[in-house]
C-alpha atoms as a PDB file:
ATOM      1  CA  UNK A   1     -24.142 -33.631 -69.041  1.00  0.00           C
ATOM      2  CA  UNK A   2     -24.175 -34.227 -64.796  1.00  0.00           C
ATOM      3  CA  UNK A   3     -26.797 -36.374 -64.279  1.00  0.00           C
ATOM      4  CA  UNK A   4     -28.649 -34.206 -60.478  1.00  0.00           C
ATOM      5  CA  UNK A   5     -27.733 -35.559 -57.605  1.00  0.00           C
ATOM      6  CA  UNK A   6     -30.961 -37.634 -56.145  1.00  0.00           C
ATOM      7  CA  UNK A   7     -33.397 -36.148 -53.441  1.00  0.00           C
ATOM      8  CA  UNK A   8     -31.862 -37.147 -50.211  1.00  0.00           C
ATOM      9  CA  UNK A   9     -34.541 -37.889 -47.410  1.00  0.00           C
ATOM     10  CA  UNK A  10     -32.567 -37.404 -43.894  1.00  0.00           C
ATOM     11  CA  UNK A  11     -34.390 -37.523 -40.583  1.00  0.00           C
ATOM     12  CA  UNK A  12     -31.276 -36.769 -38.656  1.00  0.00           C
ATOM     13  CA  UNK A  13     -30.550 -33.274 -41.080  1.00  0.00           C
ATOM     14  CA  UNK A  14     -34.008 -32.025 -41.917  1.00  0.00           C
ATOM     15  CA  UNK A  15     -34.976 -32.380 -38.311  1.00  0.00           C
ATOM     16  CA  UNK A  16     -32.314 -32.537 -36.184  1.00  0.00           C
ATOM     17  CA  UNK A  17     -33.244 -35.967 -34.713  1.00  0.00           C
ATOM     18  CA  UNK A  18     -29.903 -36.972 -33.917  1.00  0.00           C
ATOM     19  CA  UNK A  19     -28.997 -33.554 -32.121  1.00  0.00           C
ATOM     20  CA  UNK A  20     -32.094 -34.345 -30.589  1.00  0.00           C
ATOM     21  CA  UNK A  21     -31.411 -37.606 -29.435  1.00  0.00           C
ATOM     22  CA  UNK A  22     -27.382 -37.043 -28.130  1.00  0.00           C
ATOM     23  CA  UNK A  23     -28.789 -34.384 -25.885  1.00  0.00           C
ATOM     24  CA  UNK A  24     -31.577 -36.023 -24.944  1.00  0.00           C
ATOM     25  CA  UNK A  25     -28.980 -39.112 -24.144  1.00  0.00           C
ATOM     26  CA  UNK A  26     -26.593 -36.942 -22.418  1.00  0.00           C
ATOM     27  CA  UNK A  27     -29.523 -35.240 -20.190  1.00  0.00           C
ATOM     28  CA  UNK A  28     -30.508 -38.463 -19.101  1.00  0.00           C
ATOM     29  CA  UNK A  29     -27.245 -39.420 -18.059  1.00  0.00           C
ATOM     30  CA  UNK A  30     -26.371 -36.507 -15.901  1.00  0.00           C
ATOM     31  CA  UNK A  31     -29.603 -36.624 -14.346  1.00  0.00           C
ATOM     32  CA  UNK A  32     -29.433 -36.739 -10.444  1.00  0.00           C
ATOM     33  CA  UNK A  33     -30.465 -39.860  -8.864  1.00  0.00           C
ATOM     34  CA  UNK A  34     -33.797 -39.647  -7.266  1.00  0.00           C
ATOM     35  CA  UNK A  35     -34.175 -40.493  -3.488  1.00  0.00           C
ATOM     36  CA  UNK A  36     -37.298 -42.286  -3.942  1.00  0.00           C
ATOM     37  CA  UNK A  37     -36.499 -45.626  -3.480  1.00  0.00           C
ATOM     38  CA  UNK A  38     -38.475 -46.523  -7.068  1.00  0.00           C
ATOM     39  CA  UNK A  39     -36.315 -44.072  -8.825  1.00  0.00           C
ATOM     40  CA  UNK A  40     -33.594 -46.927 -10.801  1.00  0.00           C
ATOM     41  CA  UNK A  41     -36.674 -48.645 -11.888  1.00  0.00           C
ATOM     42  CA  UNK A  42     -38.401 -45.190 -13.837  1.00  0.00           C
ATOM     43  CA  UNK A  43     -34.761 -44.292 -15.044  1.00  0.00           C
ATOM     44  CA  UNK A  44     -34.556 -47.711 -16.539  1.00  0.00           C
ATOM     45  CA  UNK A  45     -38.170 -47.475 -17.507  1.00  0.00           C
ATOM     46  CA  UNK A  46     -37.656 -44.122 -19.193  1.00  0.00           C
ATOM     47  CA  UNK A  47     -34.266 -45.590 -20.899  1.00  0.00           C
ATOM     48  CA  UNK A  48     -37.059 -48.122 -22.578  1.00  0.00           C
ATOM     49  CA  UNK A  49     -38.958 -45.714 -23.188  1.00  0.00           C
ATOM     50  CA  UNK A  50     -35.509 -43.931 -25.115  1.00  0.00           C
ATOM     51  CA  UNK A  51     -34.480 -46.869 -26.990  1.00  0.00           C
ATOM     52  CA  UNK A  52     -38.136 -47.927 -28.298  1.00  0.00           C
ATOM     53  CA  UNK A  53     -38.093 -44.282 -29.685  1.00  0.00           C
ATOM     54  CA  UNK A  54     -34.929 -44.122 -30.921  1.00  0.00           C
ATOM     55  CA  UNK A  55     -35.698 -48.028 -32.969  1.00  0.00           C
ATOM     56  CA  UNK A  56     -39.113 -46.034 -34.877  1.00  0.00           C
ATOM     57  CA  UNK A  57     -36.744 -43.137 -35.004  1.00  0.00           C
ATOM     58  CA  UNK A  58     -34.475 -45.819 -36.979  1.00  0.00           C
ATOM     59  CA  UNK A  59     -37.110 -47.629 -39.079  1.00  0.00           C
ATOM     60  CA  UNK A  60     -38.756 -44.741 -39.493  1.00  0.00           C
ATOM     61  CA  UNK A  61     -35.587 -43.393 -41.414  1.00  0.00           C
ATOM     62  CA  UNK A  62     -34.458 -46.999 -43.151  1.00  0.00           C
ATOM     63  CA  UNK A  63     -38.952 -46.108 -44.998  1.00  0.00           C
ATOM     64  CA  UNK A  64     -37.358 -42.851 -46.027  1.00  0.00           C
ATOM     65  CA  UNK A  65     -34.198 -44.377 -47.615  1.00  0.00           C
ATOM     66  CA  UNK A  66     -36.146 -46.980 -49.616  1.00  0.00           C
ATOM     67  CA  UNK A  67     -38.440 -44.340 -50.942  1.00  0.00           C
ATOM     68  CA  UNK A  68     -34.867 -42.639 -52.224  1.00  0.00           C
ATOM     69  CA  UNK A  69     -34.002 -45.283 -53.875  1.00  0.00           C
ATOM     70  CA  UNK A  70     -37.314 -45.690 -55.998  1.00  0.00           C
ATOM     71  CA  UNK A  71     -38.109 -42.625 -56.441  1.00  0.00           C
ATOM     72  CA  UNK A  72     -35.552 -41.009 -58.042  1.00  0.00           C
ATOM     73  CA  UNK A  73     -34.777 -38.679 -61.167  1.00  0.00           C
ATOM     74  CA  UNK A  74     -35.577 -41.127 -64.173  1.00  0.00           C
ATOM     75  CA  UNK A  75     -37.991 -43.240 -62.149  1.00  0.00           C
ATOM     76  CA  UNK A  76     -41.684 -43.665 -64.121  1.00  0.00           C
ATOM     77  CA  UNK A  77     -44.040 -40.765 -64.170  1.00  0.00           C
ATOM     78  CA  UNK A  78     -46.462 -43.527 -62.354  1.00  0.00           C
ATOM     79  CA  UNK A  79     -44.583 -43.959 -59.235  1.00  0.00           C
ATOM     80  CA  UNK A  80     -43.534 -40.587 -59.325  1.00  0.00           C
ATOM     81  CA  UNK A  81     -47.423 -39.642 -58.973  1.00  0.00           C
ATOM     82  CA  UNK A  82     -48.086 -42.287 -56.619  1.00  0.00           C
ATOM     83  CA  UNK A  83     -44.883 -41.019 -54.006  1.00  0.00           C
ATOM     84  CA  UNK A  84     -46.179 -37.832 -54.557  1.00  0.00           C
ATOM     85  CA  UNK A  85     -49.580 -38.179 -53.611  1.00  0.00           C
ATOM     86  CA  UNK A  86     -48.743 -40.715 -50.772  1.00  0.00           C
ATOM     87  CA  UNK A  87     -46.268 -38.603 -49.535  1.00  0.00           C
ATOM     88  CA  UNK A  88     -48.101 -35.026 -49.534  1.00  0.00           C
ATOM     89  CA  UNK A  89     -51.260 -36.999 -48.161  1.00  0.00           C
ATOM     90  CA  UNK A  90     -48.692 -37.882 -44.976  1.00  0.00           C
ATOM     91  CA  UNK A  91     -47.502 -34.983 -44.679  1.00  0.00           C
ATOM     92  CA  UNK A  92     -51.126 -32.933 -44.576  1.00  0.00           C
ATOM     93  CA  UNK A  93     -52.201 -35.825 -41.854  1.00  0.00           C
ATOM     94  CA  UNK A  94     -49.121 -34.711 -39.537  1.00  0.00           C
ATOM     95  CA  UNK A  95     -49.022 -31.326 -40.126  1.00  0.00           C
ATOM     96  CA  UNK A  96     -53.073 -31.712 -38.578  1.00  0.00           C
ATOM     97  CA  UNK A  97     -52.231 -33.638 -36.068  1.00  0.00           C
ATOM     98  CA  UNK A  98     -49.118 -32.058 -34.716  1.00  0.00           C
ATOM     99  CA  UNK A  99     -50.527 -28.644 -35.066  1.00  0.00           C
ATOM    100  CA  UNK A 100     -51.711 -26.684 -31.734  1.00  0.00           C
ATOM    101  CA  UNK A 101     -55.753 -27.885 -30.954  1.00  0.00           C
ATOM    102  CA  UNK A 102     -57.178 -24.602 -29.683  1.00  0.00           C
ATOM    103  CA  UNK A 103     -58.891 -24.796 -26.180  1.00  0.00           C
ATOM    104  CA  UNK A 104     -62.779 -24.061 -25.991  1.00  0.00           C
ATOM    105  CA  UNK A 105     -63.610 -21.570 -23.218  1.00  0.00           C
ATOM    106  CA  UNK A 106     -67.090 -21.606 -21.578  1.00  0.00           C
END
């Protein structure tokens, strides 16, 4: 009997983030220089900016992997029910706070 292949959690596949972040990268770099004379300090600001994303991107991704590793086929019913609660909780929270707010009109 083949023991099933584990559930693979991947940022960079399920989302994209890596296709994201190369073209966001390569944007960046063949952006035209500004002629405001503060524009090298917002293009290193905004580079920052990049690389402090790109880190939570990371740990974000290194969570994921260590919830692969525990939870996987043979794991106990108990932290099976616990990642699965945890984990649908999260994903209920983002879904609401990612989602469209609709504007009130007067």
């Amino acid at each position: 009997m083949v023991a099933p292949n584990p559930l693979r959690i991947s940022l960079s596949q399920s989302f994209g983030f890596s296709r994201i972040m190369d073209e966001d990268l390569h944007c960046i770099s063949e952006t035209p220089q500004f002629e405001r004379p503060d524009s090298a300090e917002k293009a290193i600001e905004l580079l920052v900016q990049d690389q402090d994303y790109t880190g939570k991107i990371k740990e974000l991704q290194a969570y994921l992997d260590k919830v692969n590793e525990i939870v996987k086929p043979g794991c106990s019913p108990e932290v099976l029910k616990v990642a699965l609660n945890f984990i649908s909780s999260l994903v209920n929270f983002l879904s609401h706070i990612s989602s469209p707010k609709p504007h009130a009109s007067l």
